[in-house]
N, C-alpha and C. Protein backbone atom coordinates (compact mmCIF):
# COMPACT_ATOMS: atom_id res chain seq x y z
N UNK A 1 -82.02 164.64 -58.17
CA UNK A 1 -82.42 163.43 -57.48
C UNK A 1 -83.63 163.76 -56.61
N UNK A 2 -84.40 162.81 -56.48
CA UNK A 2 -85.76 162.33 -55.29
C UNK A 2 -85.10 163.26 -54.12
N UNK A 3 -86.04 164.19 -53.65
CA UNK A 3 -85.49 163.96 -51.92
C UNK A 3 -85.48 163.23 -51.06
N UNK A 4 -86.28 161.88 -51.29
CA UNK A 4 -86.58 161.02 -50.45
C UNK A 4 -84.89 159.79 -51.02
N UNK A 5 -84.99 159.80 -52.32
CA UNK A 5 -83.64 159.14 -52.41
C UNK A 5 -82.48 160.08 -52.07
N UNK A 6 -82.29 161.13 -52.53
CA UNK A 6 -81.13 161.80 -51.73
C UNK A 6 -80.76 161.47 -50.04
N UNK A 7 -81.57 161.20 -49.68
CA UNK A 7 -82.09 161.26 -48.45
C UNK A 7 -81.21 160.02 -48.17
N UNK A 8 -81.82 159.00 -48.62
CA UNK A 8 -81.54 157.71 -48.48
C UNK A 8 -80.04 157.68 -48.94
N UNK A 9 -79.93 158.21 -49.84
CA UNK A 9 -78.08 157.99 -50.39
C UNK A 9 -77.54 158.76 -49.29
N UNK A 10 -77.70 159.33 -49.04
CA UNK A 10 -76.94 160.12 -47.41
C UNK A 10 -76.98 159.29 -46.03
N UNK A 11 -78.17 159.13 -45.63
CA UNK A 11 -78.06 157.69 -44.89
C UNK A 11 -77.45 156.72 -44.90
N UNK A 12 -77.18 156.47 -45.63
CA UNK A 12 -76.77 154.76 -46.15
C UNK A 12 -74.86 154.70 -46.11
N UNK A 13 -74.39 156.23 -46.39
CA UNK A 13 -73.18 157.35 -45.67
C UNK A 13 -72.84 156.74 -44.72
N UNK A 14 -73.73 157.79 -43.97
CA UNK A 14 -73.75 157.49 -42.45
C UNK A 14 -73.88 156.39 -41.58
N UNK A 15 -74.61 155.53 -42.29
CA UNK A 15 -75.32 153.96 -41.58
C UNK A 15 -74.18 152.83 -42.18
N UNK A 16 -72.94 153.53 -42.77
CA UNK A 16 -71.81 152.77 -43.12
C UNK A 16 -72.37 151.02 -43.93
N UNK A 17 -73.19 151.79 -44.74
CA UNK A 17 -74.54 151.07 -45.73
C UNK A 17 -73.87 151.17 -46.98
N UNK A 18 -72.62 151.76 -47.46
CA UNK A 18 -72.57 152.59 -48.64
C UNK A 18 -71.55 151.54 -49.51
N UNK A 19 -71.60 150.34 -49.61
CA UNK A 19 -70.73 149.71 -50.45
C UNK A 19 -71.08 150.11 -51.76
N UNK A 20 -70.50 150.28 -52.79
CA UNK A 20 -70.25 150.42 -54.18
C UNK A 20 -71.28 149.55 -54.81
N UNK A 21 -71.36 148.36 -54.59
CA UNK A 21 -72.53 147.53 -55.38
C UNK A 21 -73.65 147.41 -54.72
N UNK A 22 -73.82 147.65 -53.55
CA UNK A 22 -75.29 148.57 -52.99
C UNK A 22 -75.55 149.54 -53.68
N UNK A 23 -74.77 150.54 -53.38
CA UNK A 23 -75.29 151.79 -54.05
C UNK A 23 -75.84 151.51 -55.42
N UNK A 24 -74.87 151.00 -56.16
CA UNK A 24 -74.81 150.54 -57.80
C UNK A 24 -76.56 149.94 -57.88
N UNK A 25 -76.48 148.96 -57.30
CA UNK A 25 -77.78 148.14 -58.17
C UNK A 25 -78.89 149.43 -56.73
N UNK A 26 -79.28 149.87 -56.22
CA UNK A 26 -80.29 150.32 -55.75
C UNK A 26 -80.56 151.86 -56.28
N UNK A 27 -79.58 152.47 -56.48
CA UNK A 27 -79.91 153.80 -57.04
C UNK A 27 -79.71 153.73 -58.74
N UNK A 28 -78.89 152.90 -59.34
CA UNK A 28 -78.15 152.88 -60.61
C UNK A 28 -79.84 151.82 -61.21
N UNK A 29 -79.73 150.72 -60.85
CA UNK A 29 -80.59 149.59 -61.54
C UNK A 29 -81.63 149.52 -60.88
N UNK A 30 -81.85 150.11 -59.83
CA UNK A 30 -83.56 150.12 -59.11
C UNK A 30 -84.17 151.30 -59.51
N UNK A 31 -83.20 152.23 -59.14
CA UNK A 31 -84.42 153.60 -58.90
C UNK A 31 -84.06 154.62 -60.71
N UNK A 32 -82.93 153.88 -61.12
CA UNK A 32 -82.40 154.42 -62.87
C UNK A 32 -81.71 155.56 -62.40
N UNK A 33 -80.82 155.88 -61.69
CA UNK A 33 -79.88 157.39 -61.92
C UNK A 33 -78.84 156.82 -62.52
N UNK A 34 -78.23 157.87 -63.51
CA UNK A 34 -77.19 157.53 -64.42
C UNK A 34 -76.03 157.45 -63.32
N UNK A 35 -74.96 156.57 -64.19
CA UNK A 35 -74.07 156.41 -63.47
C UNK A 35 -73.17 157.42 -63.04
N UNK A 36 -72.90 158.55 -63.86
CA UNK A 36 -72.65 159.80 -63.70
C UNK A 36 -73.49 160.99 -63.04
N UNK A 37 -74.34 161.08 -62.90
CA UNK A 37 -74.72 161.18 -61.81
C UNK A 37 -74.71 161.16 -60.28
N UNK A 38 -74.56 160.06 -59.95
CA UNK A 38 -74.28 159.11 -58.76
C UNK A 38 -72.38 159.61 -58.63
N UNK A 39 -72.20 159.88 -59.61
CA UNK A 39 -70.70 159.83 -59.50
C UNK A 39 -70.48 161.45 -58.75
N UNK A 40 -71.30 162.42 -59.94
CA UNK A 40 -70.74 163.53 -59.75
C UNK A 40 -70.81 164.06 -58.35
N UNK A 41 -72.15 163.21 -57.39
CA UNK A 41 -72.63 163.51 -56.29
C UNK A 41 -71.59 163.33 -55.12
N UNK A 42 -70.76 161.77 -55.34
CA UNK A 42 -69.88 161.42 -54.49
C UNK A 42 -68.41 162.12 -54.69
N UNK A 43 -68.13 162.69 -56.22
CA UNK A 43 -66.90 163.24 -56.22
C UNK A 43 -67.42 165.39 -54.96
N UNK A 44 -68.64 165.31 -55.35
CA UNK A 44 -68.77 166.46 -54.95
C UNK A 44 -68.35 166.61 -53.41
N UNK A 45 -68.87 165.70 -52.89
CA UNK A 45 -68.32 165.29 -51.28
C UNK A 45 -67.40 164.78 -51.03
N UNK A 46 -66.55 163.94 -51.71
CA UNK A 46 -64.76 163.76 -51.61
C UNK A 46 -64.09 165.31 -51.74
N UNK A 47 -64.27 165.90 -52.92
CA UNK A 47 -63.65 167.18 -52.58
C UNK A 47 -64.25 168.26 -51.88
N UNK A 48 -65.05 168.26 -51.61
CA UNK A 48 -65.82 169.12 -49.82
C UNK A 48 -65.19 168.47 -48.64
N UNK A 49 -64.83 167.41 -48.52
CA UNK A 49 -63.96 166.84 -47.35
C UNK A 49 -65.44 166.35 -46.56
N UNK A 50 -66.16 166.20 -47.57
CA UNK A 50 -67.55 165.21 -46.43
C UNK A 50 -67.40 163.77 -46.73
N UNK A 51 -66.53 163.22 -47.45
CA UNK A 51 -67.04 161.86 -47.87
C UNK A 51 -65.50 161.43 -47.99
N UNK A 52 -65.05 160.28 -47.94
CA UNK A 52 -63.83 159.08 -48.73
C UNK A 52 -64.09 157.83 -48.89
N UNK A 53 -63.44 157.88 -50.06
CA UNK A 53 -63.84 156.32 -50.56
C UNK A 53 -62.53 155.45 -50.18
N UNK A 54 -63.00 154.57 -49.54
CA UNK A 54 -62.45 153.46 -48.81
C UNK A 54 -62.49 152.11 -49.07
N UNK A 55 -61.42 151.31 -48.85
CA UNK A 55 -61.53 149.77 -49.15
C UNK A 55 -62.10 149.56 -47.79
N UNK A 56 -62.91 148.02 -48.12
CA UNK A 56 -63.76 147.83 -47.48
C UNK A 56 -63.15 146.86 -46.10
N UNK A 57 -61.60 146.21 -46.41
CA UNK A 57 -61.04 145.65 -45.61
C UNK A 57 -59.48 146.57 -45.00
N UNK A 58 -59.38 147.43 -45.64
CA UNK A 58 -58.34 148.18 -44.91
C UNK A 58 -58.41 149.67 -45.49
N UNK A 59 -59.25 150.34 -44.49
CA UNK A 59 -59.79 151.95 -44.47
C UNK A 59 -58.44 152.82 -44.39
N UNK A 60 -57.15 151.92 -44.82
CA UNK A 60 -56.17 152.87 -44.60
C UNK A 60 -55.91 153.26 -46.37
N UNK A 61 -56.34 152.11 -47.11
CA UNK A 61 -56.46 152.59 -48.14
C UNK A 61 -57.81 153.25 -48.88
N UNK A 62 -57.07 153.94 -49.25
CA UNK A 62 -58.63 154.87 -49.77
C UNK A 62 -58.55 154.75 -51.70
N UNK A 63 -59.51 155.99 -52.19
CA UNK A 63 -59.33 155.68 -53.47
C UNK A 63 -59.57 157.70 -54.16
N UNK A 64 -59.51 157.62 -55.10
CA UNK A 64 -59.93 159.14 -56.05
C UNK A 64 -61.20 158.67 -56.46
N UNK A 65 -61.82 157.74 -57.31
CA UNK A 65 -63.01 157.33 -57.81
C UNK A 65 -63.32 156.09 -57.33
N UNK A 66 -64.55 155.98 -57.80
CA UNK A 66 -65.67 154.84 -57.40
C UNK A 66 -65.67 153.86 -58.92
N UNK A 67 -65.34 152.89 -59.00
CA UNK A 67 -65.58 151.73 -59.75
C UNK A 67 -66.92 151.30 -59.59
N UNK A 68 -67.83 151.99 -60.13
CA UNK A 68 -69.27 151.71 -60.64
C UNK A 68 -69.77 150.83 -60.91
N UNK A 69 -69.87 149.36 -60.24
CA UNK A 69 -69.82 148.05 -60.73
C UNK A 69 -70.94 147.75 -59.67
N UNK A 70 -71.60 146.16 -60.13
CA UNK A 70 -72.37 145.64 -59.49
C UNK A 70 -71.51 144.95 -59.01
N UNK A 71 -70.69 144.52 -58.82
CA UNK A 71 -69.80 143.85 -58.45
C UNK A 71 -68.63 144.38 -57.46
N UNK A 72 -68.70 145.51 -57.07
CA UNK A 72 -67.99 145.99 -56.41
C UNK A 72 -68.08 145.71 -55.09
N UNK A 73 -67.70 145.30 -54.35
CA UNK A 73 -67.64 144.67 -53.30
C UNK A 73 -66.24 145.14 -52.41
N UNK A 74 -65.41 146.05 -52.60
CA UNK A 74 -64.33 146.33 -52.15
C UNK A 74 -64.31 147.85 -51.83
N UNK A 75 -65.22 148.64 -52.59
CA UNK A 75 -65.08 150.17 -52.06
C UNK A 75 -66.45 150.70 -51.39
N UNK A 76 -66.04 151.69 -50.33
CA UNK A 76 -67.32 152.42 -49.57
C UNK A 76 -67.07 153.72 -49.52
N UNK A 77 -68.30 154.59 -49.83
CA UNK A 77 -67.80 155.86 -49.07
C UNK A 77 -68.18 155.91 -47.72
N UNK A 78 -67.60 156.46 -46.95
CA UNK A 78 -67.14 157.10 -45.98
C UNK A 78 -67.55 158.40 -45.77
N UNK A 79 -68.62 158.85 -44.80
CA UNK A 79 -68.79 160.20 -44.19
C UNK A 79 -67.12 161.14 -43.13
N UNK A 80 -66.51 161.91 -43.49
CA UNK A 80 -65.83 161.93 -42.39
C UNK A 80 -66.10 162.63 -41.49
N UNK A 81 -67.38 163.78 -41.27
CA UNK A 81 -68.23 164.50 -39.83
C UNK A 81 -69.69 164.35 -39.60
N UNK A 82 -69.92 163.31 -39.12
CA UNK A 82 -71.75 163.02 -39.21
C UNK A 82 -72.68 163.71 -38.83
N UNK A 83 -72.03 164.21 -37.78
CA UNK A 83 -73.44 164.86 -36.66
C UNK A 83 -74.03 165.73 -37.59
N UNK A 84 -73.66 167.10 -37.90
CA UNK A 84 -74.45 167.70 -38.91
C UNK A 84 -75.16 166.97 -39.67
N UNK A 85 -74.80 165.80 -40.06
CA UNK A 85 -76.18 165.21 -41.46
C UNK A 85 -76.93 164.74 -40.50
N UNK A 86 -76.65 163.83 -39.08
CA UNK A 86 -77.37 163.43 -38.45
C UNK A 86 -78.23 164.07 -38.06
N UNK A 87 -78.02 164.61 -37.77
CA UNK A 87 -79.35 166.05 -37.08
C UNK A 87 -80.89 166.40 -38.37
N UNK A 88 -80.07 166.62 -39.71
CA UNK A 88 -80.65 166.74 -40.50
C UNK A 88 -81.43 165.94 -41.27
N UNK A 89 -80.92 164.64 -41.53
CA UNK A 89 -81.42 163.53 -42.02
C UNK A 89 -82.44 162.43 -41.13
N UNK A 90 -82.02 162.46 -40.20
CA UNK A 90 -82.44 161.50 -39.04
C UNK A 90 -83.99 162.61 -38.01
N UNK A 91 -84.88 162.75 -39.01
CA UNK A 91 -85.64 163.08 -38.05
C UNK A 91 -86.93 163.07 -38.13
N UNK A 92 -87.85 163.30 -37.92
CA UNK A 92 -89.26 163.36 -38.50
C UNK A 92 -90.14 163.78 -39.95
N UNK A 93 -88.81 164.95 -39.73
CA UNK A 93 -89.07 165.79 -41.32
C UNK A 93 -87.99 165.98 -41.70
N UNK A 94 -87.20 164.90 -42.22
CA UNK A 94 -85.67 164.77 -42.92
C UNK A 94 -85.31 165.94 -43.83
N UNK A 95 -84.11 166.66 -43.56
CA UNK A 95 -84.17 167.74 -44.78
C UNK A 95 -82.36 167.64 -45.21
N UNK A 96 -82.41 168.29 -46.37
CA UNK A 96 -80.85 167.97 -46.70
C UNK A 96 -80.13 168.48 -46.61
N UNK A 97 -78.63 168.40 -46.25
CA UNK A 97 -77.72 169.56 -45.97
C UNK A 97 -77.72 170.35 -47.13
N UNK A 98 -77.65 171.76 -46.58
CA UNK A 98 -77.46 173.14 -47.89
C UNK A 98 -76.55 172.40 -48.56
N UNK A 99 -75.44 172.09 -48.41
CA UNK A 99 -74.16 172.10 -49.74
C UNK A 99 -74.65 170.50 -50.21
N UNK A 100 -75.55 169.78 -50.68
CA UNK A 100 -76.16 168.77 -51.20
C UNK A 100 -77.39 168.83 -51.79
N UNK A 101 -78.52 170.40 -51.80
CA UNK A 101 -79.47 170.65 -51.62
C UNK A 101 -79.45 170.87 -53.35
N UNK A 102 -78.00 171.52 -54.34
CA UNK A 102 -78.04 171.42 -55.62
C UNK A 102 -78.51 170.03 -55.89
N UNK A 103 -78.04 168.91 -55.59
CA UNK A 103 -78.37 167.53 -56.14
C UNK A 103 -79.84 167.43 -56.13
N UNK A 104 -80.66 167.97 -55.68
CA UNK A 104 -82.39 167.84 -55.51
C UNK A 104 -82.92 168.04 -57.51
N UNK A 105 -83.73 167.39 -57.47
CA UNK A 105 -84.49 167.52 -58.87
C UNK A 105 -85.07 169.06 -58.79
């Protein structure tokens, strides 16, 4: 991936931006990353314990995968320790956390 979109898919984390059909039509149908792709990135951070995917009206339920839909309107991921990305992402010269830095083109 772009570093400037990596970038942005990490933000969007954090900025609790990350609904499923956001993500879907802006990285999937705007910018063309396969849907697998996009997938393997978010399963990589569910099992690192950086990310959960969450319903969007009760965060008590969570999920294993992302329903890849434009239409998804019910799941988000979820950052669960920010400051580290914050520091990193949020700054003049945005750079990406090491354990996300494989996802770079």
């Amino acid at each position: 991936m772009k570093k400037e979109n990596l970038v942005e898919f990490l933000s969007s984390i954090i900025e609790e931006d990350a609904i499923i059909s956001r993500l879907y039509n802006l990285f999937h149908v705007k910018y063309g990353y396969e849907i697998q792709e996009l997938d393997v990135l978010v399963q990589y951070g569910v099992r690192n314990s950086n990310f959960i995917i969450e319903n969007i009206d009760n965060s008590d339920v969570t999920y294993d995968k992302v329903e890849w839909r434009e239409d998804n309107n019910f799941q988000e991921i979820v950052i669960i320790e920010q400051s580290d990305f914050i520091k990193l992402l949020f700054s003049e010269n945005p750079e990406i956390p090491k354990d996300f830095v494989q996802f770079l083109d």
